[in-house]
PDB file of N, CA and C in Angstrom:
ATOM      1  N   UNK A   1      33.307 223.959 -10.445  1.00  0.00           N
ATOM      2  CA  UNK A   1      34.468 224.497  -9.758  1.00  0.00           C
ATOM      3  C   UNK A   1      35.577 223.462  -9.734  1.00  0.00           C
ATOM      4  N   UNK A   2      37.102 224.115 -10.136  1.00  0.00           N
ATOM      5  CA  UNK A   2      37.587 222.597 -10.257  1.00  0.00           C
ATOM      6  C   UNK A   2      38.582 222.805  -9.341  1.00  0.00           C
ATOM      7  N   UNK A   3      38.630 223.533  -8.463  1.00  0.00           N
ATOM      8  CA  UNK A   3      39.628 224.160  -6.982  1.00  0.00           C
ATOM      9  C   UNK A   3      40.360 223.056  -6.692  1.00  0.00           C
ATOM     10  N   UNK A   4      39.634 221.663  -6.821  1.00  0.00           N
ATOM     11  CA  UNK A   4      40.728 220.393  -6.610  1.00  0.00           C
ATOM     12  C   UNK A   4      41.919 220.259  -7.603  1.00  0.00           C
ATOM     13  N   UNK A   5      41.041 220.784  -8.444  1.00  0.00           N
ATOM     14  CA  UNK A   5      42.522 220.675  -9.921  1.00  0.00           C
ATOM     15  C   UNK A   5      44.033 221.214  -9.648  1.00  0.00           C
ATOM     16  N   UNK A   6      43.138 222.574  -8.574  1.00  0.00           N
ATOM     17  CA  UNK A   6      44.955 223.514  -8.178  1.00  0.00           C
ATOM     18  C   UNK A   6      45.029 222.599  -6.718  1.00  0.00           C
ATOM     19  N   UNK A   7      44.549 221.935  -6.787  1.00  0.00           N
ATOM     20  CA  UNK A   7      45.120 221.475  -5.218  1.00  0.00           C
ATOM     21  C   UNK A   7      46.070 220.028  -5.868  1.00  0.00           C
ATOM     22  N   UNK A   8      45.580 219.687  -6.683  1.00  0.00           N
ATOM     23  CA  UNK A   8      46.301 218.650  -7.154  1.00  0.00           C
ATOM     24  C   UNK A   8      47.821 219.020  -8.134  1.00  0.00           C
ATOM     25  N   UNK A   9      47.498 219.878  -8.973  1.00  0.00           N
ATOM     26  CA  UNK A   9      48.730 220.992  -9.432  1.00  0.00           C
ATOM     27  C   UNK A   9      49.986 221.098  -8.300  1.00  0.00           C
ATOM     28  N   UNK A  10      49.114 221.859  -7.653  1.00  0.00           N
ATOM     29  CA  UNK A  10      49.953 222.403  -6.288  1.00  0.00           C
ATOM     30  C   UNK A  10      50.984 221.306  -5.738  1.00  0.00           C
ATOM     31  N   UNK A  11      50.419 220.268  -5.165  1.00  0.00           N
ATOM     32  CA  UNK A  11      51.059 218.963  -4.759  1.00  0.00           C
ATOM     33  C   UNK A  11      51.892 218.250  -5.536  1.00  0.00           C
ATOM     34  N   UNK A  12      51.661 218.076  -6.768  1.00  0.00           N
ATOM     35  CA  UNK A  12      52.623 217.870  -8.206  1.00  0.00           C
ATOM     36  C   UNK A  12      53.328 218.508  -8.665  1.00  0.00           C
ATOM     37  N   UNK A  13      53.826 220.362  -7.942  1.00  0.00           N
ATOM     38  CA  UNK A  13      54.388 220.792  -8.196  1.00  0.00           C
ATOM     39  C   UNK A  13      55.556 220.732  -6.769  1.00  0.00           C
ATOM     40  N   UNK A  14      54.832 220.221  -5.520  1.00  0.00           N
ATOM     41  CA  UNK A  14      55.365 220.059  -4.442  1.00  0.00           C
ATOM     42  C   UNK A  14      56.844 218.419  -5.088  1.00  0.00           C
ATOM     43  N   UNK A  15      56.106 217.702  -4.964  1.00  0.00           N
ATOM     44  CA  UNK A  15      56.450 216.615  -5.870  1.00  0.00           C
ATOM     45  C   UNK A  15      57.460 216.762  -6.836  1.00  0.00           C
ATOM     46  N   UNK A  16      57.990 217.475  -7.791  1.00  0.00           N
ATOM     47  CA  UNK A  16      58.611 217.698  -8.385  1.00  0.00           C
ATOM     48  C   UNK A  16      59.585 219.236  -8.200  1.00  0.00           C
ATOM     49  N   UNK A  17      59.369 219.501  -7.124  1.00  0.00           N
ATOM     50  CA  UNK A  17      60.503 220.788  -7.133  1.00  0.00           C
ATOM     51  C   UNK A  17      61.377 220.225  -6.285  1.00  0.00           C
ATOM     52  N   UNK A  18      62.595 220.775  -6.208  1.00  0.00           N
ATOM     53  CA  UNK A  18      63.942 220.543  -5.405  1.00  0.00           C
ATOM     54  C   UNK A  18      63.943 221.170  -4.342  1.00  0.00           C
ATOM     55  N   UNK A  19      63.861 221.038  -3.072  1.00  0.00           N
ATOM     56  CA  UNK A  19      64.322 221.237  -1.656  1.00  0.00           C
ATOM     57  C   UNK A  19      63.294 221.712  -1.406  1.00  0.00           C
ATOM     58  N   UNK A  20      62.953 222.282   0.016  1.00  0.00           N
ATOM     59  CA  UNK A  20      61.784 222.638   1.113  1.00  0.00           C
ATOM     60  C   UNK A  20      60.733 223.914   0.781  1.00  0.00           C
ATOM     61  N   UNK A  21      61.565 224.557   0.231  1.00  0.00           N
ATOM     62  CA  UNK A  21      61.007 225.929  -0.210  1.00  0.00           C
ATOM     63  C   UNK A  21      59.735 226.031  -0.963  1.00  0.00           C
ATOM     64  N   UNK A  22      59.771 225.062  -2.178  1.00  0.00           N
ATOM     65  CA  UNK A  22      58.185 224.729  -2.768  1.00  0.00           C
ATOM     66  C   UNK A  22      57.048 224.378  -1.933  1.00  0.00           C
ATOM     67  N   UNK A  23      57.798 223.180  -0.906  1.00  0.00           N
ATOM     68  CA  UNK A  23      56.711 222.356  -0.452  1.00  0.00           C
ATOM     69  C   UNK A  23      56.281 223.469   0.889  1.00  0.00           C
ATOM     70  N   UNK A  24      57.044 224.252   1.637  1.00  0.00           N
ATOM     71  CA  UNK A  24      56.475 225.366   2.592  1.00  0.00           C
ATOM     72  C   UNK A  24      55.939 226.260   1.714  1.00  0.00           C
ATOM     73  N   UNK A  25      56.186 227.031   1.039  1.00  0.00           N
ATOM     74  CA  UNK A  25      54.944 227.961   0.150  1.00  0.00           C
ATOM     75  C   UNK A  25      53.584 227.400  -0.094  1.00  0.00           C
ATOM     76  N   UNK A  26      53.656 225.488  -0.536  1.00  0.00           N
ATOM     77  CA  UNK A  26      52.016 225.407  -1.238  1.00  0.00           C
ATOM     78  C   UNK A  26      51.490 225.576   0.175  1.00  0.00           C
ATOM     79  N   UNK A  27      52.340 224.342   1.330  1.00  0.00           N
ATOM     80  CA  UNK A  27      51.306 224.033   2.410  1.00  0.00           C
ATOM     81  C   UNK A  27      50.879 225.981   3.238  1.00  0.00           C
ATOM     82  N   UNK A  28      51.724 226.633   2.819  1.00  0.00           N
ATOM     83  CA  UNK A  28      50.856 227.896   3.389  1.00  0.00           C
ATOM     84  C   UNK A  28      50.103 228.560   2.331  1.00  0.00           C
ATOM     85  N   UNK A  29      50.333 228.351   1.359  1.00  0.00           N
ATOM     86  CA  UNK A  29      48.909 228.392   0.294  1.00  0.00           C
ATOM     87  C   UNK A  29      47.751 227.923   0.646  1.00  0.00           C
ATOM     88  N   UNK A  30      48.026 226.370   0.934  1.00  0.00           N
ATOM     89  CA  UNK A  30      46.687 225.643   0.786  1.00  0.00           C
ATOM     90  C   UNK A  30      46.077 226.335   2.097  1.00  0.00           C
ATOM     91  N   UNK A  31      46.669 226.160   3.121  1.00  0.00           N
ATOM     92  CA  UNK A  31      46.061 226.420   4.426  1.00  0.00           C
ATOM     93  C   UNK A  31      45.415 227.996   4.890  1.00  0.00           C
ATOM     94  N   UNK A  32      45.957 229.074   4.069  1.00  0.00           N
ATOM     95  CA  UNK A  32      45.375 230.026   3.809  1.00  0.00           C
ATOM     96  C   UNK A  32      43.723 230.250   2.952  1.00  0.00           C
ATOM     97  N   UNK A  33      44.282 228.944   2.122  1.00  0.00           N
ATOM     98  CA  UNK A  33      42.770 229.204   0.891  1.00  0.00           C
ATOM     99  C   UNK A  33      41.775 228.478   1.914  1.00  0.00           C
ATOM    100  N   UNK A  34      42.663 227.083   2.857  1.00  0.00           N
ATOM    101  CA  UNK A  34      41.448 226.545   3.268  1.00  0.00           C
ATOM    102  C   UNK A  34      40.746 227.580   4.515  1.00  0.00           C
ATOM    103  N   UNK A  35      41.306 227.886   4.993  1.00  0.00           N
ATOM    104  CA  UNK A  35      40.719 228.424   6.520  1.00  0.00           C
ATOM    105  C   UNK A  35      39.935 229.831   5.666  1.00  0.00           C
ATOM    106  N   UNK A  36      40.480 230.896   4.661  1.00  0.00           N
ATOM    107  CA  UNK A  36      39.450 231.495   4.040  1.00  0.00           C
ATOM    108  C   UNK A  36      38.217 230.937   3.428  1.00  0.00           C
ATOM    109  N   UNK A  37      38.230 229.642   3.277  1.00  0.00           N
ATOM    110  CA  UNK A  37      37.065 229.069   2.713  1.00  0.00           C
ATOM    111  C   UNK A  37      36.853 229.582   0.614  1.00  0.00           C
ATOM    112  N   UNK A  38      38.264 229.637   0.232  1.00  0.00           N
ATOM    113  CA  UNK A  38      38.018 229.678  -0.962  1.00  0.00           C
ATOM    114  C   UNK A  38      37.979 228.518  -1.214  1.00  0.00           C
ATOM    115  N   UNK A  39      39.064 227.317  -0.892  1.00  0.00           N
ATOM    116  CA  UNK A  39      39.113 226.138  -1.130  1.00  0.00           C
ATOM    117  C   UNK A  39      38.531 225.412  -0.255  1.00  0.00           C
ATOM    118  N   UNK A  40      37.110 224.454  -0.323  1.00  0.00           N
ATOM    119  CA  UNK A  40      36.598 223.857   0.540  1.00  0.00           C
ATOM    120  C   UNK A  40      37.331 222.272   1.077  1.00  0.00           C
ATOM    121  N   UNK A  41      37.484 221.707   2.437  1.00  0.00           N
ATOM    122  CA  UNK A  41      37.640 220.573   2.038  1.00  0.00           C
ATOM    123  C   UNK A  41      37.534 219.306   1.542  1.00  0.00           C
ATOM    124  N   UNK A  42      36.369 219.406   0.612  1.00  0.00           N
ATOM    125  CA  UNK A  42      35.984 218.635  -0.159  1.00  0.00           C
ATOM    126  C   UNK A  42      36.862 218.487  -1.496  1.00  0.00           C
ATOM    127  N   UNK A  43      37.113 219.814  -1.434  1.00  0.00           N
ATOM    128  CA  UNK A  43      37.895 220.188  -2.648  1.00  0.00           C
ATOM    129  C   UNK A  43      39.505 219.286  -2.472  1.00  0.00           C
ATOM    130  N   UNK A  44      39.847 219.689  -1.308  1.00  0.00           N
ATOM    131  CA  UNK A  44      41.656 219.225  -0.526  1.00  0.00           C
ATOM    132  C   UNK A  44      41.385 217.880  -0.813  1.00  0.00           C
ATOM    133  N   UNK A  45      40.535 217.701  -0.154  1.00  0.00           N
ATOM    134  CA  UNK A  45      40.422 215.794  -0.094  1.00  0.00           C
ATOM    135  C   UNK A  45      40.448 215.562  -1.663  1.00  0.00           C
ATOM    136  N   UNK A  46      39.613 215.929  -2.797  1.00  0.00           N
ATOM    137  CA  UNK A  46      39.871 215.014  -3.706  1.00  0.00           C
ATOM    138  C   UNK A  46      41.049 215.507  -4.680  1.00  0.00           C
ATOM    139  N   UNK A  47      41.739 216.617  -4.331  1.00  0.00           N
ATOM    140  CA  UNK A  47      42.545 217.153  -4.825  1.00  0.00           C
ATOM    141  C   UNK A  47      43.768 215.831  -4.532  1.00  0.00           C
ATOM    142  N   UNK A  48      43.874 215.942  -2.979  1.00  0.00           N
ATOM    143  CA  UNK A  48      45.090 215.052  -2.322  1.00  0.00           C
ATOM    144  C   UNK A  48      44.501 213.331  -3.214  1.00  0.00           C
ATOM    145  N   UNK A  49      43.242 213.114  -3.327  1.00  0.00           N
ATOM    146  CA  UNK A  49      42.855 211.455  -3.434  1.00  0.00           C
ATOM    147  C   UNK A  49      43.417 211.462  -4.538  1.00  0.00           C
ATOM    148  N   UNK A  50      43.226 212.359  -5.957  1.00  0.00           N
ATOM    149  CA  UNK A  50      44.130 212.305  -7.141  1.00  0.00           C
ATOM    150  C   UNK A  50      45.413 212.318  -7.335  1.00  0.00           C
ATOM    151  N   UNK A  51      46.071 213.007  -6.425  1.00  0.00           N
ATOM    152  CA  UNK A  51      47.481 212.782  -6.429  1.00  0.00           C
ATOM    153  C   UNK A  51      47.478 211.128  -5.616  1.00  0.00           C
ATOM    154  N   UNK A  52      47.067 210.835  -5.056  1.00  0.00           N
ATOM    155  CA  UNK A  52      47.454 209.082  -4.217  1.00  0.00           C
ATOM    156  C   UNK A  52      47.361 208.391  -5.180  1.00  0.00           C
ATOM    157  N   UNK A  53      46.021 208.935  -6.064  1.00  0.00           N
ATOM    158  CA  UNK A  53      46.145 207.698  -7.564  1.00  0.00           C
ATOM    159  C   UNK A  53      46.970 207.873  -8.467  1.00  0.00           C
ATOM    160  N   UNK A  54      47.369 208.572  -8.543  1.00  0.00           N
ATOM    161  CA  UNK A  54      48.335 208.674  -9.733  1.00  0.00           C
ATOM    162  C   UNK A  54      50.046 208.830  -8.985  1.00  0.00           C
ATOM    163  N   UNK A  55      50.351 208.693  -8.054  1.00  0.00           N
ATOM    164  CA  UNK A  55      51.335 208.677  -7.747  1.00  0.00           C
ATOM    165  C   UNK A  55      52.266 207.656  -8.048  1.00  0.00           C
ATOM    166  N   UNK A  56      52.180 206.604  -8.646  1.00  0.00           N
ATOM    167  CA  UNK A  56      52.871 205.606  -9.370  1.00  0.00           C
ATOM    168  C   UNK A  56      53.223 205.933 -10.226  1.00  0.00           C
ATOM    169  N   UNK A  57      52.269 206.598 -10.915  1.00  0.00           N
ATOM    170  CA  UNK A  57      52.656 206.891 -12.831  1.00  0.00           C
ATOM    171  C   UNK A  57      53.672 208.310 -11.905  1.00  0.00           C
ATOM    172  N   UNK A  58      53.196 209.131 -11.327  1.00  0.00           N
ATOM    173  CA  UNK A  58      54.627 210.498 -10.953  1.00  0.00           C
ATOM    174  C   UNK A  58      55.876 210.106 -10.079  1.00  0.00           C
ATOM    175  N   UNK A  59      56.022 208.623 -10.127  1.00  0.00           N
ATOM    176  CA  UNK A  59      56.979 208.278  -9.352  1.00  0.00           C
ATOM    177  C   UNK A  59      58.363 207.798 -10.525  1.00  0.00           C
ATOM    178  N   UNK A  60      57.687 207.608 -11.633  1.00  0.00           N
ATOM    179  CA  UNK A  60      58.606 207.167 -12.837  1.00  0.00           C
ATOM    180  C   UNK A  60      59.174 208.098 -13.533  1.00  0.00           C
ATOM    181  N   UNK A  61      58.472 209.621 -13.560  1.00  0.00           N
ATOM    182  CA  UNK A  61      59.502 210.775 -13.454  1.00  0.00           C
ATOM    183  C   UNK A  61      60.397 211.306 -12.140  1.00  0.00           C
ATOM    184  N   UNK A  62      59.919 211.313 -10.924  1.00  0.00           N
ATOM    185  CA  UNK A  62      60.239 211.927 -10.160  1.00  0.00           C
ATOM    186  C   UNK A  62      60.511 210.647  -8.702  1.00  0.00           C
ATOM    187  N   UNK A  63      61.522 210.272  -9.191  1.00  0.00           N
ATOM    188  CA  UNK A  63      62.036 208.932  -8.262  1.00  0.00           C
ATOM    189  C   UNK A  63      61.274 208.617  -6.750  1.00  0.00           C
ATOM    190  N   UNK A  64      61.649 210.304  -6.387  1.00  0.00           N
ATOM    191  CA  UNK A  64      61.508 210.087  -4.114  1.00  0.00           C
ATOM    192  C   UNK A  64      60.092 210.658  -4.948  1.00  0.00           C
ATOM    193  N   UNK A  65      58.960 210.838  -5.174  1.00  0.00           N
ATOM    194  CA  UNK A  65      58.016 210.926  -4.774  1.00  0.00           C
ATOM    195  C   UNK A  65      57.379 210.088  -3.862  1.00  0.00           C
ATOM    196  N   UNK A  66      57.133 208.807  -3.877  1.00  0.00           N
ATOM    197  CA  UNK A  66      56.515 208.166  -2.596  1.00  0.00           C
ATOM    198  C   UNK A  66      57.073 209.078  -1.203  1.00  0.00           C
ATOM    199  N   UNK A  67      58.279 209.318  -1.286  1.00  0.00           N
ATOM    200  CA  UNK A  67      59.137 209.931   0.266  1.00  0.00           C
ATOM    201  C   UNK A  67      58.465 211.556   0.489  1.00  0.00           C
ATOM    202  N   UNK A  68      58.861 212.421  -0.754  1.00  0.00           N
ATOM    203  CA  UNK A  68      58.424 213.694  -0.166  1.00  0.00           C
ATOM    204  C   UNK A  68      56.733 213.658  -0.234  1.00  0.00           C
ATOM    205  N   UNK A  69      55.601 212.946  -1.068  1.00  0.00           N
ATOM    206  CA  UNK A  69      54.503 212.813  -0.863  1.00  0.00           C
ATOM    207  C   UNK A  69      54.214 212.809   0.677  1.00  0.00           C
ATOM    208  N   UNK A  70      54.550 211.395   1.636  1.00  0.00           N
ATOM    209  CA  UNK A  70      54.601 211.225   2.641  1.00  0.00           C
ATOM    210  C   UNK A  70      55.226 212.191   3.775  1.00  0.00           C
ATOM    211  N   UNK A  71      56.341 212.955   2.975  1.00  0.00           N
ATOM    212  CA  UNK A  71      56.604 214.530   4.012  1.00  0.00           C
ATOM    213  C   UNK A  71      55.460 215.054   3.838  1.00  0.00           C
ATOM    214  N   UNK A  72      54.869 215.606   2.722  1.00  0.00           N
ATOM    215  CA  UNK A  72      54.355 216.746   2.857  1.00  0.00           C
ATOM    216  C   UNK A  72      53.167 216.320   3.089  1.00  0.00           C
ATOM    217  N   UNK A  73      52.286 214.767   2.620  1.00  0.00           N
ATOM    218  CA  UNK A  73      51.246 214.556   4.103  1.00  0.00           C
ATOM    219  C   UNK A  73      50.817 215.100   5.607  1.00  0.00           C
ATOM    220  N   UNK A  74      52.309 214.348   6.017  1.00  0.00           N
ATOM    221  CA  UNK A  74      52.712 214.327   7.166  1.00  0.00           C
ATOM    222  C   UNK A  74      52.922 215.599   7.765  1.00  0.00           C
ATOM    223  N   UNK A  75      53.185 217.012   7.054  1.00  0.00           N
ATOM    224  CA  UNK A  75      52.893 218.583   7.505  1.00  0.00           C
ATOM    225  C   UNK A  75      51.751 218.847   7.181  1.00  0.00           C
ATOM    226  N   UNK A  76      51.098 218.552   6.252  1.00  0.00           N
ATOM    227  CA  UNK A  76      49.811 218.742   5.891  1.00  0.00           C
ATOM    228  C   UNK A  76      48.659 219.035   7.011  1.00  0.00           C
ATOM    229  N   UNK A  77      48.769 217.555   7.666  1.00  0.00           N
ATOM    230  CA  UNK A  77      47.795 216.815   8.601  1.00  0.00           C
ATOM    231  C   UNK A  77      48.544 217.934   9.962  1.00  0.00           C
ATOM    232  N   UNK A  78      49.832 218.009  10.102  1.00  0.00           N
ATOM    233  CA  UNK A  78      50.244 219.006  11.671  1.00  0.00           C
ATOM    234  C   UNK A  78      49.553 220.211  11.420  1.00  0.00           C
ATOM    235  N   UNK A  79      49.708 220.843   9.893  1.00  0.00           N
ATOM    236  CA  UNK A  79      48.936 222.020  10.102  1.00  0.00           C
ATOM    237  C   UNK A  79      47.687 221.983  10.096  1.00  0.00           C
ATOM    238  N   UNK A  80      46.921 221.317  10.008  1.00  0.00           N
ATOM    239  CA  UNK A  80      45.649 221.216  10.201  1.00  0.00           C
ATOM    240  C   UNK A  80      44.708 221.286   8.609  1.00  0.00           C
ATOM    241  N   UNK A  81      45.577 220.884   7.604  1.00  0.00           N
ATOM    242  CA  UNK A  81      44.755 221.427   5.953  1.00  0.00           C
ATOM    243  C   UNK A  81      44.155 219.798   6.185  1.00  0.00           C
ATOM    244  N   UNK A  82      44.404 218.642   6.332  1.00  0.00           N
ATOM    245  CA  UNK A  82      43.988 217.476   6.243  1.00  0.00           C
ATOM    246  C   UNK A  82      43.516 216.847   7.539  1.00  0.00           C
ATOM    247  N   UNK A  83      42.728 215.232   7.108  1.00  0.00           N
ATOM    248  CA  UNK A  83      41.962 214.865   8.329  1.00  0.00           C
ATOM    249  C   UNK A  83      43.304 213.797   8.604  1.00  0.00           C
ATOM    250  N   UNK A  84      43.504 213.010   9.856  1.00  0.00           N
ATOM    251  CA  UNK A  84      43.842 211.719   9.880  1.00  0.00           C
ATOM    252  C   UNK A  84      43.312 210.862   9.314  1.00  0.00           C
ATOM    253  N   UNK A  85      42.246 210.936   8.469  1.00  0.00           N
ATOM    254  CA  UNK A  85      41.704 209.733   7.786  1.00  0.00           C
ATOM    255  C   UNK A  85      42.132 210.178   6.293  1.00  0.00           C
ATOM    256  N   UNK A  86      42.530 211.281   5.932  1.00  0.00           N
ATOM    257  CA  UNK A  86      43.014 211.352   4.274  1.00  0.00           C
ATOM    258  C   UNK A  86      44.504 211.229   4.572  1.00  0.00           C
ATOM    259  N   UNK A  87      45.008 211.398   5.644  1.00  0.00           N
ATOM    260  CA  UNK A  87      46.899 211.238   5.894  1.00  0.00           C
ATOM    261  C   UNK A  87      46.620 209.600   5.888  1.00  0.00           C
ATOM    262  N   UNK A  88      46.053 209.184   6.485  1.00  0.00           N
ATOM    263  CA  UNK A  88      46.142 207.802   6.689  1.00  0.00           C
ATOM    264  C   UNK A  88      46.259 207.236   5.291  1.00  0.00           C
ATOM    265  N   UNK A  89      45.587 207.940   4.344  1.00  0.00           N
ATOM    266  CA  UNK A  89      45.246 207.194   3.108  1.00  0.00           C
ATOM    267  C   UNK A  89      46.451 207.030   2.039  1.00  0.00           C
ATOM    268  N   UNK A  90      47.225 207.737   2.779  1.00  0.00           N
ATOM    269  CA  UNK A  90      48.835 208.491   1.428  1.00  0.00           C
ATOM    270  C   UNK A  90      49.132 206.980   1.588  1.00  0.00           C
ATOM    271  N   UNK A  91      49.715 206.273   0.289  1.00  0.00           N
ATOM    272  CA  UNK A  91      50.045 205.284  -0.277  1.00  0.00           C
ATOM    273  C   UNK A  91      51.158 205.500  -0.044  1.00  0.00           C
ATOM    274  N   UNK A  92      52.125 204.869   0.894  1.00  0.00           N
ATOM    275  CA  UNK A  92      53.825 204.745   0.900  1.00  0.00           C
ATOM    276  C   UNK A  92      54.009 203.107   0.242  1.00  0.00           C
ATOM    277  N   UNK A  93      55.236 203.450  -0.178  1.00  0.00           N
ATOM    278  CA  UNK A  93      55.745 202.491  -0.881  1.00  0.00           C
ATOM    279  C   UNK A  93      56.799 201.478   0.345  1.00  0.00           C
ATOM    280  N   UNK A  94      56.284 200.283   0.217  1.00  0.00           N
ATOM    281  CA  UNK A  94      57.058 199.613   1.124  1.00  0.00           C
ATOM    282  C   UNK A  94      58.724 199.754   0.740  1.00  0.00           C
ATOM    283  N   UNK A  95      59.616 199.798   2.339  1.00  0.00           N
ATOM    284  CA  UNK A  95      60.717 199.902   2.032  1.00  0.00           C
ATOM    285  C   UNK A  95      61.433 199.641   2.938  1.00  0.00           C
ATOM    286  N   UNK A  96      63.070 199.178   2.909  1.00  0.00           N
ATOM    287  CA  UNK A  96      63.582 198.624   4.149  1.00  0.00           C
ATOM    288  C   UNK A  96      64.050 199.968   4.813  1.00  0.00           C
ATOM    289  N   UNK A  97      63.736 199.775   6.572  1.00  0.00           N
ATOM    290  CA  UNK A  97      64.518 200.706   7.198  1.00  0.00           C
ATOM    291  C   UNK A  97      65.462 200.143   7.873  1.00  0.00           C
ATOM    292  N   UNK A  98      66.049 201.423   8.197  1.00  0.00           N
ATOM    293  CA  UNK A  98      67.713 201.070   8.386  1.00  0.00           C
ATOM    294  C   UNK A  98      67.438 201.538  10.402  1.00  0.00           C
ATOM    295  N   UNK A  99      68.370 200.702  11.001  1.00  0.00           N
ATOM    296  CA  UNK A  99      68.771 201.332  12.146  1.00  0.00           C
ATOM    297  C   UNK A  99      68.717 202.500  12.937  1.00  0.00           C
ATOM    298  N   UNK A 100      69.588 203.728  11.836  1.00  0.00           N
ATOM    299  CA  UNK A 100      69.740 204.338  12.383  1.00  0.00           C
ATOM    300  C   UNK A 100      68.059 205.966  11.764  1.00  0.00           C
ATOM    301  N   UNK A 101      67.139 204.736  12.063  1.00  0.00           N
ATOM    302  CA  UNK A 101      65.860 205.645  11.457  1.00  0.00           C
ATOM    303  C   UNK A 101      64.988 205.416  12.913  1.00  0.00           C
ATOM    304  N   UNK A 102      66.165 205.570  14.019  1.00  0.00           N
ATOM    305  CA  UNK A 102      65.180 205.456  15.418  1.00  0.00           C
ATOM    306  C   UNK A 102      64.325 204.970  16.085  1.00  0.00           C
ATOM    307  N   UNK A 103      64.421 203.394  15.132  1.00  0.00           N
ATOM    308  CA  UNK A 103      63.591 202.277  15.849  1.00  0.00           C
ATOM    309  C   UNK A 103      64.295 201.144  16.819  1.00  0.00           C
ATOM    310  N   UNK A 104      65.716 201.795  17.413  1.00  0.00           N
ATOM    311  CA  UNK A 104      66.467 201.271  18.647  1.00  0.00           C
ATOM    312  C   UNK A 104      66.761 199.822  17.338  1.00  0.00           C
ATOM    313  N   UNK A 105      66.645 199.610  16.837  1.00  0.00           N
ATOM    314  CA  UNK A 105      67.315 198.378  16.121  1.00  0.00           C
ATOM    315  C   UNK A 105      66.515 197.420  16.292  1.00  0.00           C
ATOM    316  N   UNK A 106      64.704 197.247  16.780  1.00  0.00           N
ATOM    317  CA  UNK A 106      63.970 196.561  17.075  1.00  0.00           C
ATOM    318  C   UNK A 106      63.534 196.035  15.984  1.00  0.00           C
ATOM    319  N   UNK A 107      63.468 195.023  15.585  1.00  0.00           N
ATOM    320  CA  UNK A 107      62.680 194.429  14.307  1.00  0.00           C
ATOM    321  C   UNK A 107      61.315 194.214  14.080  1.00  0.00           C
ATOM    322  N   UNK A 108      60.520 194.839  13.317  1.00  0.00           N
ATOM    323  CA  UNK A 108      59.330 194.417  13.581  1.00  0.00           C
ATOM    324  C   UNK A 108      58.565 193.894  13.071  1.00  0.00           C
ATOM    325  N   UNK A 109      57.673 192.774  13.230  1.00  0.00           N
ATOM    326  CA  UNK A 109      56.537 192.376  11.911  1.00  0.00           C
ATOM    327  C   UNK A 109      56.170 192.856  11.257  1.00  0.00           C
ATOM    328  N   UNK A 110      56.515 192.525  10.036  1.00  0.00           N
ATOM    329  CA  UNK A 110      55.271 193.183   8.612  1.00  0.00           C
ATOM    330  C   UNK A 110      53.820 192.808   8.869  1.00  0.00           C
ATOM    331  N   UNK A 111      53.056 194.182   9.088  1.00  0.00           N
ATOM    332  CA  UNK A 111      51.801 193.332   9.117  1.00  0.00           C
ATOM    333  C   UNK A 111      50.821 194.453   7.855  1.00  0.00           C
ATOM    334  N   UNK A 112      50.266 193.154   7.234  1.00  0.00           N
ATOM    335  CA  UNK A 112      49.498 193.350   5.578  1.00  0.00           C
ATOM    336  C   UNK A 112      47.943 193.246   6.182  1.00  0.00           C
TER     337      UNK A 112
END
């Protein structure tokens, strides 16, 4: 069964389409297949772990992938298709934030 294959599709197609509309259709895709139990989460998880690995090589076509990856994590895990331990796992790309990204202008340690 290769159900991870469309879960990984799916997300690479999230990844590469223009504005919100793709990425709300898969995540109510996925979350439909998962809670029917066509798509198990065994399946999500290694679907999502293949896109984390290869997201370097889809970042050299598709620039903001590290950014909308990390959106659509980040709805993923609210709707309930993912664990906190596979959101935790999304690979962001270190990057400077700015001010006005609601951290009161506090500076904070990098910690590795």
């Amino acid at each position: 069964h290769f159900h991870h294959e469309f879960v990984y599709e799916a997300i690479v197609m999230v990844l590469e389409s223009k504005g919100e509309k793709t990425l709300k259709m898969v995540l109510q895709l996925l979350r439909s297949l998962s809670a029917s139990s066509v798509i198990t989460v065994d399946q999500i998880r290694r679907g999502y772990e293949r896109v984390y690995m290869d997201i370097a090589e889809i970042n050299i076509d598709v620039p903001r992938a590290y950014f909308i990856l990390e959106q659509y994590v980040d709805k993923s895990f609210s709707m309930g298709i993912i664990d906190v331990k596979l959101r935790d796992l999304c690979p962001c790309r270190g990057r400077k934030r700015f001010v006005s990204e609601g951290d009161g202008g506090v500076v904070k340690l990098e910690s590795y």
